[in-house]
PDB file of N, CA and C in Angstrom:
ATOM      1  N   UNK A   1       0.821  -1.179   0.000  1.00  0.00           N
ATOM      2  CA  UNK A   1       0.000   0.000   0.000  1.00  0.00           C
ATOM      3  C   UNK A   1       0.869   1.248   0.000  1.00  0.00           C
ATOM      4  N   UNK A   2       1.829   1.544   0.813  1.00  0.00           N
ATOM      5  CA  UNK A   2       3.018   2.614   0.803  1.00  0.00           C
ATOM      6  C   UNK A   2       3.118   2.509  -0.733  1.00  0.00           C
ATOM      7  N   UNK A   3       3.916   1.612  -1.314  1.00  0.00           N
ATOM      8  CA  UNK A   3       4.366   1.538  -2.858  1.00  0.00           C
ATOM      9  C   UNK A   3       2.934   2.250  -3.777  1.00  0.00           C
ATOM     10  N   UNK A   4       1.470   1.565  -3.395  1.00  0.00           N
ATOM     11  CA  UNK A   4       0.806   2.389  -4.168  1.00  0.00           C
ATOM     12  C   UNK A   4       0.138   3.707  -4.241  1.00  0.00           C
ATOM     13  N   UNK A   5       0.377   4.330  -2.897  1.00  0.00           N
ATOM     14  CA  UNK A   5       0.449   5.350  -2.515  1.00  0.00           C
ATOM     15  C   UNK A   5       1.457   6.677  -2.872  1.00  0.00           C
ATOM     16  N   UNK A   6       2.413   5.681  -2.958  1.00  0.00           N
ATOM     17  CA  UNK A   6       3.690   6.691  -3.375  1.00  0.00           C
ATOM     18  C   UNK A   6       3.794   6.721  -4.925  1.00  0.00           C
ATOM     19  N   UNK A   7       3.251   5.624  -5.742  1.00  0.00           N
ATOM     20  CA  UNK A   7       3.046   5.844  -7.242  1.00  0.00           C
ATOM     21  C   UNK A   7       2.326   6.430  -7.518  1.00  0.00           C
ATOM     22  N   UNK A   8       0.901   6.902  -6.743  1.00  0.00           N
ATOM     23  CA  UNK A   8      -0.050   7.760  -7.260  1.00  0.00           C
ATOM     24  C   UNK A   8       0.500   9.296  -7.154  1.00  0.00           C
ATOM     25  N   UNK A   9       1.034   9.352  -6.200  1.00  0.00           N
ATOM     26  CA  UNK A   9       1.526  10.499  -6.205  1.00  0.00           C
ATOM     27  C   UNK A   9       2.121  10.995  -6.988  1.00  0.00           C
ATOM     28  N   UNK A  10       3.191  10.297  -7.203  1.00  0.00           N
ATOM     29  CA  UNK A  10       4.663  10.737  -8.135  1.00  0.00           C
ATOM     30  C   UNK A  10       3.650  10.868 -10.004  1.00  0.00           C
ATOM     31  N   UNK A  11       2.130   9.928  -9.968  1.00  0.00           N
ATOM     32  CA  UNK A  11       1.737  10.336 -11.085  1.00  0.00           C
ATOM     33  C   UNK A  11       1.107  11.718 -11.084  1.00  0.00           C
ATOM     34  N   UNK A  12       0.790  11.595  -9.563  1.00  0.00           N
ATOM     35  CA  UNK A  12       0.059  13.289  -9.562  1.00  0.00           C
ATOM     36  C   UNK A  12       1.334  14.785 -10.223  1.00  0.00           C
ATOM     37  N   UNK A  13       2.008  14.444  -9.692  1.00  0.00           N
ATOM     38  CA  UNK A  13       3.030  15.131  -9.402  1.00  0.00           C
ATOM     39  C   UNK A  13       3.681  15.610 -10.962  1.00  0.00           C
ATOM     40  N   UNK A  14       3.304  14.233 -11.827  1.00  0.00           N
ATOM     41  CA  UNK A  14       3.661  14.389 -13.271  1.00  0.00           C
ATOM     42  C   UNK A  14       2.518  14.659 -14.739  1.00  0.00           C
ATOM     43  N   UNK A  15       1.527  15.150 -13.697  1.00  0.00           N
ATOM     44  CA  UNK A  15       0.511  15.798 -14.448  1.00  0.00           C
ATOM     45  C   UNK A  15      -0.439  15.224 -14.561  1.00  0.00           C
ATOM     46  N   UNK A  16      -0.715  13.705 -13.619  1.00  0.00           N
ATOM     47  CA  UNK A  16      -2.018  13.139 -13.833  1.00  0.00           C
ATOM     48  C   UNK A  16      -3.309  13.837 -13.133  1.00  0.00           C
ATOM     49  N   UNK A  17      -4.212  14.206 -14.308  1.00  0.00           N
ATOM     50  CA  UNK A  17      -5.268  15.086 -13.248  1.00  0.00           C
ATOM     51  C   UNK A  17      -5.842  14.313 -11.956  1.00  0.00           C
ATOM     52  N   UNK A  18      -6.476  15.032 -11.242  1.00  0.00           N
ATOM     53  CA  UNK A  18      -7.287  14.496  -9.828  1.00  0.00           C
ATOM     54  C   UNK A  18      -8.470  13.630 -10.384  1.00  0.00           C
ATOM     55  N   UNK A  19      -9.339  14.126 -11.331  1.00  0.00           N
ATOM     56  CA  UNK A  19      -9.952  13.060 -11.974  1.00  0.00           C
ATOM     57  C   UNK A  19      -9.460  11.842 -12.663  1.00  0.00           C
ATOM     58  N   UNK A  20      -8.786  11.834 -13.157  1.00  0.00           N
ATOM     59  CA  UNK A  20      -8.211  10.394 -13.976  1.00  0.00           C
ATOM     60  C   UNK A  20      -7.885   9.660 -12.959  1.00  0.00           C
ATOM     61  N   UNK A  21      -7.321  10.127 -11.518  1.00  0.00           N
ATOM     62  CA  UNK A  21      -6.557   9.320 -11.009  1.00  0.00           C
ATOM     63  C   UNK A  21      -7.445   8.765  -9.837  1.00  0.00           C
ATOM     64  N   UNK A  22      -8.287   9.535  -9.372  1.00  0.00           N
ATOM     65  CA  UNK A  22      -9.190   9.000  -8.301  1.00  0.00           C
ATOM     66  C   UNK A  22     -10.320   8.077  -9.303  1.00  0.00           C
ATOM     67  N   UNK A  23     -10.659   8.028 -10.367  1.00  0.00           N
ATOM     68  CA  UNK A  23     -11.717   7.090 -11.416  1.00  0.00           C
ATOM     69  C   UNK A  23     -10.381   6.042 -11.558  1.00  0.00           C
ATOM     70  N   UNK A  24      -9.290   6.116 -12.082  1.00  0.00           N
ATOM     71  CA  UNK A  24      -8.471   5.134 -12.007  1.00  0.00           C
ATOM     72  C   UNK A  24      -8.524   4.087 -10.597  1.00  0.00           C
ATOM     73  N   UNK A  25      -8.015   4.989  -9.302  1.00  0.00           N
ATOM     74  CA  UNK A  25      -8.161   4.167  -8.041  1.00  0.00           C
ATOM     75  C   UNK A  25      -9.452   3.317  -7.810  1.00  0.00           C
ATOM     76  N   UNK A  26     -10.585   4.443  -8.260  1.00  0.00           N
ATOM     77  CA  UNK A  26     -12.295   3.578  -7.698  1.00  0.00           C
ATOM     78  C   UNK A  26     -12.048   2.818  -8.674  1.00  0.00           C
ATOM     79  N   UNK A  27     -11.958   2.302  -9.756  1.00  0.00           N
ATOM     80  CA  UNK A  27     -11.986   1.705 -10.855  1.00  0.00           C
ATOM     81  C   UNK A  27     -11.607  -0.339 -10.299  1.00  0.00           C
ATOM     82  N   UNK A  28     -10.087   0.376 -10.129  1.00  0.00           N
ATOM     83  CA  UNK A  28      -9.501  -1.072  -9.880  1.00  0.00           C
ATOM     84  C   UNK A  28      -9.839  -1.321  -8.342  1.00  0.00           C
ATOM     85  N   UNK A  29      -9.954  -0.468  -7.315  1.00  0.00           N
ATOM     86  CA  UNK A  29     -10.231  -1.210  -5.844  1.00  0.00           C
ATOM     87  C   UNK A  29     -11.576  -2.005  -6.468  1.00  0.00           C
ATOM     88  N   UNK A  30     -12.442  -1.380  -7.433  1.00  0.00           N
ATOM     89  CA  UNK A  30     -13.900  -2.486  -7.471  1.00  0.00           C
ATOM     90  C   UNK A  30     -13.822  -3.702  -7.972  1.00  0.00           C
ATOM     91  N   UNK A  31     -12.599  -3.871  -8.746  1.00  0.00           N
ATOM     92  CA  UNK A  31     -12.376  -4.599  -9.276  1.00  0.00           C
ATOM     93  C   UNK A  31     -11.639  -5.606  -8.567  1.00  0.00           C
ATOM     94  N   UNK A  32     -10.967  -5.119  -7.744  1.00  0.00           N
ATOM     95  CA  UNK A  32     -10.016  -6.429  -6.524  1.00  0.00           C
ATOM     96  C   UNK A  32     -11.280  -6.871  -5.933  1.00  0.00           C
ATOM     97  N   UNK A  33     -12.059  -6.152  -5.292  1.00  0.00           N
ATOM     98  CA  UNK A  33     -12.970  -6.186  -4.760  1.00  0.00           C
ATOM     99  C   UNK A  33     -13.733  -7.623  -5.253  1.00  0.00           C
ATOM    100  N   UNK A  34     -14.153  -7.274  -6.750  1.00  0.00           N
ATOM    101  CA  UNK A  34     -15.211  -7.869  -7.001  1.00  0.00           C
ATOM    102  C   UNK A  34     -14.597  -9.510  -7.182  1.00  0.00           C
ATOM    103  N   UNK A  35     -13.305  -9.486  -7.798  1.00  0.00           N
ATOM    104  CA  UNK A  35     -12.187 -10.591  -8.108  1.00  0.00           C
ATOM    105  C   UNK A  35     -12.634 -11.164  -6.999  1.00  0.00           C
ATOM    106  N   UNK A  36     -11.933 -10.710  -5.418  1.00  0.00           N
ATOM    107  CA  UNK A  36     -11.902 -11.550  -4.214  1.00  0.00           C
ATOM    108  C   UNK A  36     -13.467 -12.390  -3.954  1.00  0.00           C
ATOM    109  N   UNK A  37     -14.572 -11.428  -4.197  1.00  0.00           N
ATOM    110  CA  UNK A  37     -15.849 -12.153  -3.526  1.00  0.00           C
ATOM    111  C   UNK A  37     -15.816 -13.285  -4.831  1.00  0.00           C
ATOM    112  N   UNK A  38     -15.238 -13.222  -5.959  1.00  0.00           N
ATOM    113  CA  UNK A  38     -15.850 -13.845  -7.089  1.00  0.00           C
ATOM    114  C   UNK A  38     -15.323 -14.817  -7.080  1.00  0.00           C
ATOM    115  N   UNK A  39     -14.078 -14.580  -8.064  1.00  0.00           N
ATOM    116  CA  UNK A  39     -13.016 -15.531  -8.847  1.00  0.00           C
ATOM    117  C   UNK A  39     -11.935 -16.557  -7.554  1.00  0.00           C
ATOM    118  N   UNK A  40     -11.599 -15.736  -6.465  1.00  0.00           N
ATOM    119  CA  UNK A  40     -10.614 -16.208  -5.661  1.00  0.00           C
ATOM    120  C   UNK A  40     -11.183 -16.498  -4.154  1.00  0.00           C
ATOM    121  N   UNK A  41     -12.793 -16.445  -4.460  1.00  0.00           N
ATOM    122  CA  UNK A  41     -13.419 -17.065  -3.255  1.00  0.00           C
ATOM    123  C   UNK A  41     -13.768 -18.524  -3.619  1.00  0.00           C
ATOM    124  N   UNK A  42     -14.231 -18.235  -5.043  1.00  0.00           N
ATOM    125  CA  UNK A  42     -14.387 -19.955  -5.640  1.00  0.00           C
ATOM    126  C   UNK A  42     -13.692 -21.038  -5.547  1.00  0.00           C
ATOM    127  N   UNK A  43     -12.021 -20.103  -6.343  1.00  0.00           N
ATOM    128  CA  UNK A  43     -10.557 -20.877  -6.342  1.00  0.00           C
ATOM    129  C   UNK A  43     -10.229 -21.197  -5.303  1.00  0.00           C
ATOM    130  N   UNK A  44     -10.128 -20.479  -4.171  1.00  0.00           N
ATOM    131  CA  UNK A  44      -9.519 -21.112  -2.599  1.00  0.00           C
ATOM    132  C   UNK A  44     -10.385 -21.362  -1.998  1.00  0.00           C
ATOM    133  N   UNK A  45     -11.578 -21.308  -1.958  1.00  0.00           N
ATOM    134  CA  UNK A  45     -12.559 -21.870  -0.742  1.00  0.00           C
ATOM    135  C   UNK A  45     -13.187 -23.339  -1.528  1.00  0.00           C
ATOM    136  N   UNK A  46     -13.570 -23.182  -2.673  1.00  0.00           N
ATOM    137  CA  UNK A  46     -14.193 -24.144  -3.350  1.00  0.00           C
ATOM    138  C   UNK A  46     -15.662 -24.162  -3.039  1.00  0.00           C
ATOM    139  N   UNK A  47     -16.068 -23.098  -2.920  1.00  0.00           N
ATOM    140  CA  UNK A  47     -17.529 -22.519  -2.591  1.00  0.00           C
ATOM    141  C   UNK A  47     -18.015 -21.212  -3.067  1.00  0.00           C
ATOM    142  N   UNK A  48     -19.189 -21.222  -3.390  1.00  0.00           N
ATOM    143  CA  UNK A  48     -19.552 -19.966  -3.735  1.00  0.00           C
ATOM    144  C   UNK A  48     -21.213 -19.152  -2.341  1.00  0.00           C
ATOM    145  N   UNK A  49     -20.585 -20.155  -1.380  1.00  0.00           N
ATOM    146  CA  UNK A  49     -21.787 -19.992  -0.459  1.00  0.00           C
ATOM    147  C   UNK A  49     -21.697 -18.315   0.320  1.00  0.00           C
ATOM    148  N   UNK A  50     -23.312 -17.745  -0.090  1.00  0.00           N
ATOM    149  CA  UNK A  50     -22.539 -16.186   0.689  1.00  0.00           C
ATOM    150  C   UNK A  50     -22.264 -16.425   2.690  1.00  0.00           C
ATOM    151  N   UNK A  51     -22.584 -17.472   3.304  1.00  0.00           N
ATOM    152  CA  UNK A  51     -21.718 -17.367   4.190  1.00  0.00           C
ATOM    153  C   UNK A  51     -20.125 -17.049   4.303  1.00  0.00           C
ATOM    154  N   UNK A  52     -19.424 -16.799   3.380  1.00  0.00           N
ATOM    155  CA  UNK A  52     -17.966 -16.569   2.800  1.00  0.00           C
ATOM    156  C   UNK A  52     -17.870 -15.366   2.584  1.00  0.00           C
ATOM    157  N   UNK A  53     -19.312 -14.287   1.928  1.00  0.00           N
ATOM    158  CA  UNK A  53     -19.347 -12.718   2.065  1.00  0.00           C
ATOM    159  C   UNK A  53     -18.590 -12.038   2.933  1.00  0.00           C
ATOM    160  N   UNK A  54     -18.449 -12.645   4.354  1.00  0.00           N
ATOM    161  CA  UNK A  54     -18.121 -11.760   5.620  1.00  0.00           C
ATOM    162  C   UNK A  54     -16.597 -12.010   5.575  1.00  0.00           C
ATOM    163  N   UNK A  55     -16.095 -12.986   4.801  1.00  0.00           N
ATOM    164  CA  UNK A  55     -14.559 -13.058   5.168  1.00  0.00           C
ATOM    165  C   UNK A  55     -13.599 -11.936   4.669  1.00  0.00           C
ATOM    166  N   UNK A  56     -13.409 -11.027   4.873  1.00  0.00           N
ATOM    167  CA  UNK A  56     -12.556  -9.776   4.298  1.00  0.00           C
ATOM    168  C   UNK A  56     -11.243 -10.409   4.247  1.00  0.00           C
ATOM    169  N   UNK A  57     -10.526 -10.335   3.619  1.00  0.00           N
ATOM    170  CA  UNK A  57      -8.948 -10.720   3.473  1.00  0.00           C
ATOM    171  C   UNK A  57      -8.161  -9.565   2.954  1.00  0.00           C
ATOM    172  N   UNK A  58      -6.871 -10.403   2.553  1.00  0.00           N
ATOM    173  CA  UNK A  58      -6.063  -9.003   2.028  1.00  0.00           C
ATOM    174  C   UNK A  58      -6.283  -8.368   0.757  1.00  0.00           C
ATOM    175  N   UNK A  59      -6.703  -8.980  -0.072  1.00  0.00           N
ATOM    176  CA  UNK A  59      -7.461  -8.137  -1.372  1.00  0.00           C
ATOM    177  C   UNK A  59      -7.984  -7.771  -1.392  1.00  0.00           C
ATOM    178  N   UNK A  60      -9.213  -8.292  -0.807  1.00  0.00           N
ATOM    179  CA  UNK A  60     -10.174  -6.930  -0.596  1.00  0.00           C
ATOM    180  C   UNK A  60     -10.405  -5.873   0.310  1.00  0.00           C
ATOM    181  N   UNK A  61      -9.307  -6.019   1.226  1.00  0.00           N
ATOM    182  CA  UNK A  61      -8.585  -4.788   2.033  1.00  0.00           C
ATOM    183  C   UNK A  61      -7.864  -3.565   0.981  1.00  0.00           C
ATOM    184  N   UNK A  62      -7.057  -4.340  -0.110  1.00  0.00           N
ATOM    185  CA  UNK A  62      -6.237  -3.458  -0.699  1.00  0.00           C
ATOM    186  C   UNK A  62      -7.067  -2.823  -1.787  1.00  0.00           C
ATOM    187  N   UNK A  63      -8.685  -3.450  -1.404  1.00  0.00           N
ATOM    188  CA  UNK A  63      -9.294  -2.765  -2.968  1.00  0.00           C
ATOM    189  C   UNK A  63     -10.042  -1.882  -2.496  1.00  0.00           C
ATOM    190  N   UNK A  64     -10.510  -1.511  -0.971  1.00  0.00           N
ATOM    191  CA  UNK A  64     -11.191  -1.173  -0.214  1.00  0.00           C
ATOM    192  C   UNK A  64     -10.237   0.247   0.406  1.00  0.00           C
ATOM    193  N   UNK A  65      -9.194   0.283   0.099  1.00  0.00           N
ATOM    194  CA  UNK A  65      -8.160   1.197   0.626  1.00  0.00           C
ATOM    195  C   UNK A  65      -7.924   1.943  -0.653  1.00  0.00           C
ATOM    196  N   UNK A  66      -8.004   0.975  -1.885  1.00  0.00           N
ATOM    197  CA  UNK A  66      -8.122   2.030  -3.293  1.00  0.00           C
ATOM    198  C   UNK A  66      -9.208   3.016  -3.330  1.00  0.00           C
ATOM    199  N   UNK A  67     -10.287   2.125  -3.146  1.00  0.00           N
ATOM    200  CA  UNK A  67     -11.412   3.092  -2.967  1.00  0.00           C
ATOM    201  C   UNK A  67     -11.383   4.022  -2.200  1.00  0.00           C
ATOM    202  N   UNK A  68     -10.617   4.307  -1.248  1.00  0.00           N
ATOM    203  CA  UNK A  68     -10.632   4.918  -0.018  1.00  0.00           C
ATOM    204  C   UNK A  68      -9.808   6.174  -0.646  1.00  0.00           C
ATOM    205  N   UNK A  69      -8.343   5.791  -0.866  1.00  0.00           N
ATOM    206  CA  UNK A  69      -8.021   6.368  -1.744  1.00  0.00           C
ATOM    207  C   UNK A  69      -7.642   7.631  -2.488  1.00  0.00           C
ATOM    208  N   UNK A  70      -8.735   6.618  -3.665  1.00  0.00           N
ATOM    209  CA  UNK A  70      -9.945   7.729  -4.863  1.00  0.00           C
ATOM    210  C   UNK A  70     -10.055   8.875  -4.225  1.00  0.00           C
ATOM    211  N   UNK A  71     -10.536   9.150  -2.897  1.00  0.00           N
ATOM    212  CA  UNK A  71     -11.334  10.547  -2.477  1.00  0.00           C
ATOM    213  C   UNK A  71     -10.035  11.039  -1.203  1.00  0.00           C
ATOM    214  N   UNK A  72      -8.921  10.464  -1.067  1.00  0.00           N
ATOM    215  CA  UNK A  72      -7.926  11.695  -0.548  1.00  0.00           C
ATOM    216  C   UNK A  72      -7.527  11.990  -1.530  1.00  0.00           C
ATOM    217  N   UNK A  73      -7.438  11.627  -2.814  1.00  0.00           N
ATOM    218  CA  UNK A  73      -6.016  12.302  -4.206  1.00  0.00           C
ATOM    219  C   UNK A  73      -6.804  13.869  -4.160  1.00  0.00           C
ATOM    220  N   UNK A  74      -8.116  13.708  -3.443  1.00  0.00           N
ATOM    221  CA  UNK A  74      -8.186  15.344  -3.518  1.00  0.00           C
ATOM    222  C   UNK A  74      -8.138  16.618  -2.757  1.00  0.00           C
ATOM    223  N   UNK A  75      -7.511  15.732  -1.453  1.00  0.00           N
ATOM    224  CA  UNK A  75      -7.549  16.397  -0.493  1.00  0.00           C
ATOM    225  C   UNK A  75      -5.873  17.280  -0.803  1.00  0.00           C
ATOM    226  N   UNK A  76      -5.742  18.143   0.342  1.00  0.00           N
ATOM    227  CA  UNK A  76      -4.319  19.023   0.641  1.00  0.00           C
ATOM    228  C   UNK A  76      -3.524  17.981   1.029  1.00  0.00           C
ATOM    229  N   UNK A  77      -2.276  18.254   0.541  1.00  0.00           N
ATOM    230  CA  UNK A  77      -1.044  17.621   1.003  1.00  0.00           C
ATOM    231  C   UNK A  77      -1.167  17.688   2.357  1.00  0.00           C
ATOM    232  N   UNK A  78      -1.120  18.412   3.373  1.00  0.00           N
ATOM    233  CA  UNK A  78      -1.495  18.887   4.203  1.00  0.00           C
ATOM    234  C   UNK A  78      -2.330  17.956   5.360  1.00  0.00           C
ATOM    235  N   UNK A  79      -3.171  18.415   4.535  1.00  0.00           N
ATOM    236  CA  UNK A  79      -4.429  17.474   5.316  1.00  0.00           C
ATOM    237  C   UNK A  79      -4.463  15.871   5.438  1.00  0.00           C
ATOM    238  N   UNK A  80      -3.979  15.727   4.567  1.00  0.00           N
ATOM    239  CA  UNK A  80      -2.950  13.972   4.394  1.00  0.00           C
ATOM    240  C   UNK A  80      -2.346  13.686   5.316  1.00  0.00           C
ATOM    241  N   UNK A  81      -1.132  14.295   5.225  1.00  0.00           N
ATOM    242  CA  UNK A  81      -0.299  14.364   6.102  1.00  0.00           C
ATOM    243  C   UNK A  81      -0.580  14.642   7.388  1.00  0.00           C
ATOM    244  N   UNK A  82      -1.530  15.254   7.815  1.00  0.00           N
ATOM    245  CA  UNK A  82      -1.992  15.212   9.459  1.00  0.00           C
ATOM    246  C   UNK A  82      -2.804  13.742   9.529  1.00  0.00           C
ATOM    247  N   UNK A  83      -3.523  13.504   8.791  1.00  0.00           N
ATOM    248  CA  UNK A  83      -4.236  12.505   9.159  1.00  0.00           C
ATOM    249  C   UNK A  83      -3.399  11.120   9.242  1.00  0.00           C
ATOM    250  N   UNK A  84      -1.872  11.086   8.340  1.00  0.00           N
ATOM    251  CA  UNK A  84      -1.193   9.864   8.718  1.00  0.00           C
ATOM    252  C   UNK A  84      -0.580  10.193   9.691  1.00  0.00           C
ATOM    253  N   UNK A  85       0.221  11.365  10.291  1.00  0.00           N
ATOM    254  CA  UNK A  85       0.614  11.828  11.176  1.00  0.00           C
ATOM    255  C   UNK A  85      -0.742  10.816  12.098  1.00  0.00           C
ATOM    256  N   UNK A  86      -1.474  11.024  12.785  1.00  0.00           N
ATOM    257  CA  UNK A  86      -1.951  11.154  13.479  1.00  0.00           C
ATOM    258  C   UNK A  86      -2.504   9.245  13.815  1.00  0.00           C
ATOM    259  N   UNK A  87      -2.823   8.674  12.141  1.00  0.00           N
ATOM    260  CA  UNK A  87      -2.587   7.487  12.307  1.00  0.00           C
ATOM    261  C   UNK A  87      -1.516   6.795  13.122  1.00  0.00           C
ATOM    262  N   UNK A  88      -0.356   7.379  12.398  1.00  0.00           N
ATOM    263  CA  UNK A  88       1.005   6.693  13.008  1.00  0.00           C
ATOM    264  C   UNK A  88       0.692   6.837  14.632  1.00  0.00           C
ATOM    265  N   UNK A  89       1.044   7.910  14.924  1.00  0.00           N
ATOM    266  CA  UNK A  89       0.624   8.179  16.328  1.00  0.00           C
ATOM    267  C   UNK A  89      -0.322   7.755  17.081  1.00  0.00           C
ATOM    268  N   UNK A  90      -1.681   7.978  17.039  1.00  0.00           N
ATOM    269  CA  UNK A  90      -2.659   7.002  17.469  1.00  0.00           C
ATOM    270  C   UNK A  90      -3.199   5.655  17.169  1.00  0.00           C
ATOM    271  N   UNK A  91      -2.044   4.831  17.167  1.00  0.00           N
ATOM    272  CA  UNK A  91      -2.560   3.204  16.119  1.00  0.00           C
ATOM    273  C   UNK A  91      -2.891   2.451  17.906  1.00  0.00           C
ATOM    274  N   UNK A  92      -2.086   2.850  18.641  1.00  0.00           N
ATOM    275  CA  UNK A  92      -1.508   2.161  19.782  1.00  0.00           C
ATOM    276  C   UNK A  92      -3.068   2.207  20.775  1.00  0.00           C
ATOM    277  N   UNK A  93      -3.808   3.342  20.448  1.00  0.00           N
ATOM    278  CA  UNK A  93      -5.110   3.776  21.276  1.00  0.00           C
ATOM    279  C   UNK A  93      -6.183   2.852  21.537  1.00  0.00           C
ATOM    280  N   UNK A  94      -5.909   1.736  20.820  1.00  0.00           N
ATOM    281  CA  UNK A  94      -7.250   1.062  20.572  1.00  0.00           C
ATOM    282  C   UNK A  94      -6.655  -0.689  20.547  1.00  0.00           C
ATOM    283  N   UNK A  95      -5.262  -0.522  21.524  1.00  0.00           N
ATOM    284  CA  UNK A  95      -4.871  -2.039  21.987  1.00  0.00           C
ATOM    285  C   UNK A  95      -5.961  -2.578  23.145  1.00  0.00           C
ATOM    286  N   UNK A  96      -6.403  -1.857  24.160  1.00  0.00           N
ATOM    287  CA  UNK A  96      -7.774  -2.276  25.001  1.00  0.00           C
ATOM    288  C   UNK A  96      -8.555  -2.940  24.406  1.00  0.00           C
ATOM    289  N   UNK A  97      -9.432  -2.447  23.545  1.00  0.00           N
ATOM    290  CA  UNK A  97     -10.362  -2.739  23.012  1.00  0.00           C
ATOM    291  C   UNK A  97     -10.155  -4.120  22.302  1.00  0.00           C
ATOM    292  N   UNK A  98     -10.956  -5.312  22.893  1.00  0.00           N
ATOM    293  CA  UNK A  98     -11.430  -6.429  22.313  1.00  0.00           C
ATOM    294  C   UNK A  98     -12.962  -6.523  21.636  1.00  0.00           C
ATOM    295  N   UNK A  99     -12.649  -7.138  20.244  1.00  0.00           N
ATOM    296  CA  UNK A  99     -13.880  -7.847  19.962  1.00  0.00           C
ATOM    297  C   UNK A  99     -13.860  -9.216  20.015  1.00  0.00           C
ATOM    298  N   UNK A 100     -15.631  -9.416  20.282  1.00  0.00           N
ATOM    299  CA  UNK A 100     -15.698 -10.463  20.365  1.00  0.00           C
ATOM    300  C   UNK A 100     -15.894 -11.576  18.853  1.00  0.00           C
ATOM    301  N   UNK A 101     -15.475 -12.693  18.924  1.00  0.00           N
ATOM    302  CA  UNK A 101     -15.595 -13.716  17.797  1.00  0.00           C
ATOM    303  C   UNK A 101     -17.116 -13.853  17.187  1.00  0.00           C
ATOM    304  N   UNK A 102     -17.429 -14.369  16.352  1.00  0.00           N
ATOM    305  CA  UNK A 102     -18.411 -14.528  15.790  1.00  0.00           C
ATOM    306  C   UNK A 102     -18.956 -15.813  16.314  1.00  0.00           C
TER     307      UNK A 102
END
C-alpha cells in the first residue's frame, strides 16, 4: 500500500489530473474487490456460499483502501499528512479494546 500510494503520487506530481486518477483508483479497488468475492473465493474456498461474504482478506482490504483512496487524491497535502501523522501516532489507542468472535 506505501508503494501504491507513493506511485499515485509521483503520477500526480507528473501531471495526472485528480480526476483520472481517483476514477483510475475507484476503478480497480472495485475490481479487486469484485475478483476476491468472485473468482478467488471460488478458487480457494471451493464454494460460492454467501456465508464466505463476511470473510474480508487481504485483497479486498487493498481494494477497499483504493477506494478509499480515490477521495484523498483530492484532499491538501497537508491534510494527508496530518491525518497519517496522526494514524502513526494514534494506532496504539485502541490495543484495550477487544472484539468479540463470531
Amino acid at each position: 500500500m506505501l508503494l501504491s500510494s507513493t506511485s499515485n503520487r509521483i503520477r500526480r506530481i507528473h501531471g495526472t489530473s485528480a480526476a483520472d486518477l481517483d476514477r483510475f483508483l475507484f476503478t480497480r479497488g472495485l475490481w479487486l474487490v469484485f475478483l476476491k468475492f468472485t473468482v478467488v473465493r471460488v478458487v480457494v474456498w471451493r464454494s460460492a456460499s454467501p456465508a464466505l461474504l463476511a470473510v474480508l482478506q487481504v485483497l479486498s482490504a487493498i481494494g477497499i483502501a483504493m477506494i478509499v483512496l480515490a477521495a484523498v487524491v483530492r484532499l491538501p497535502t497537508l491534510v494527508v499528512g496530518l491525518v497519517g501523522l496522526a494514524i502513526v501516532l494514534g494506532h496504539n489507542l485502541l490495543d484495550a479494546v477487544t472484539v468479540t468472535g463470531w
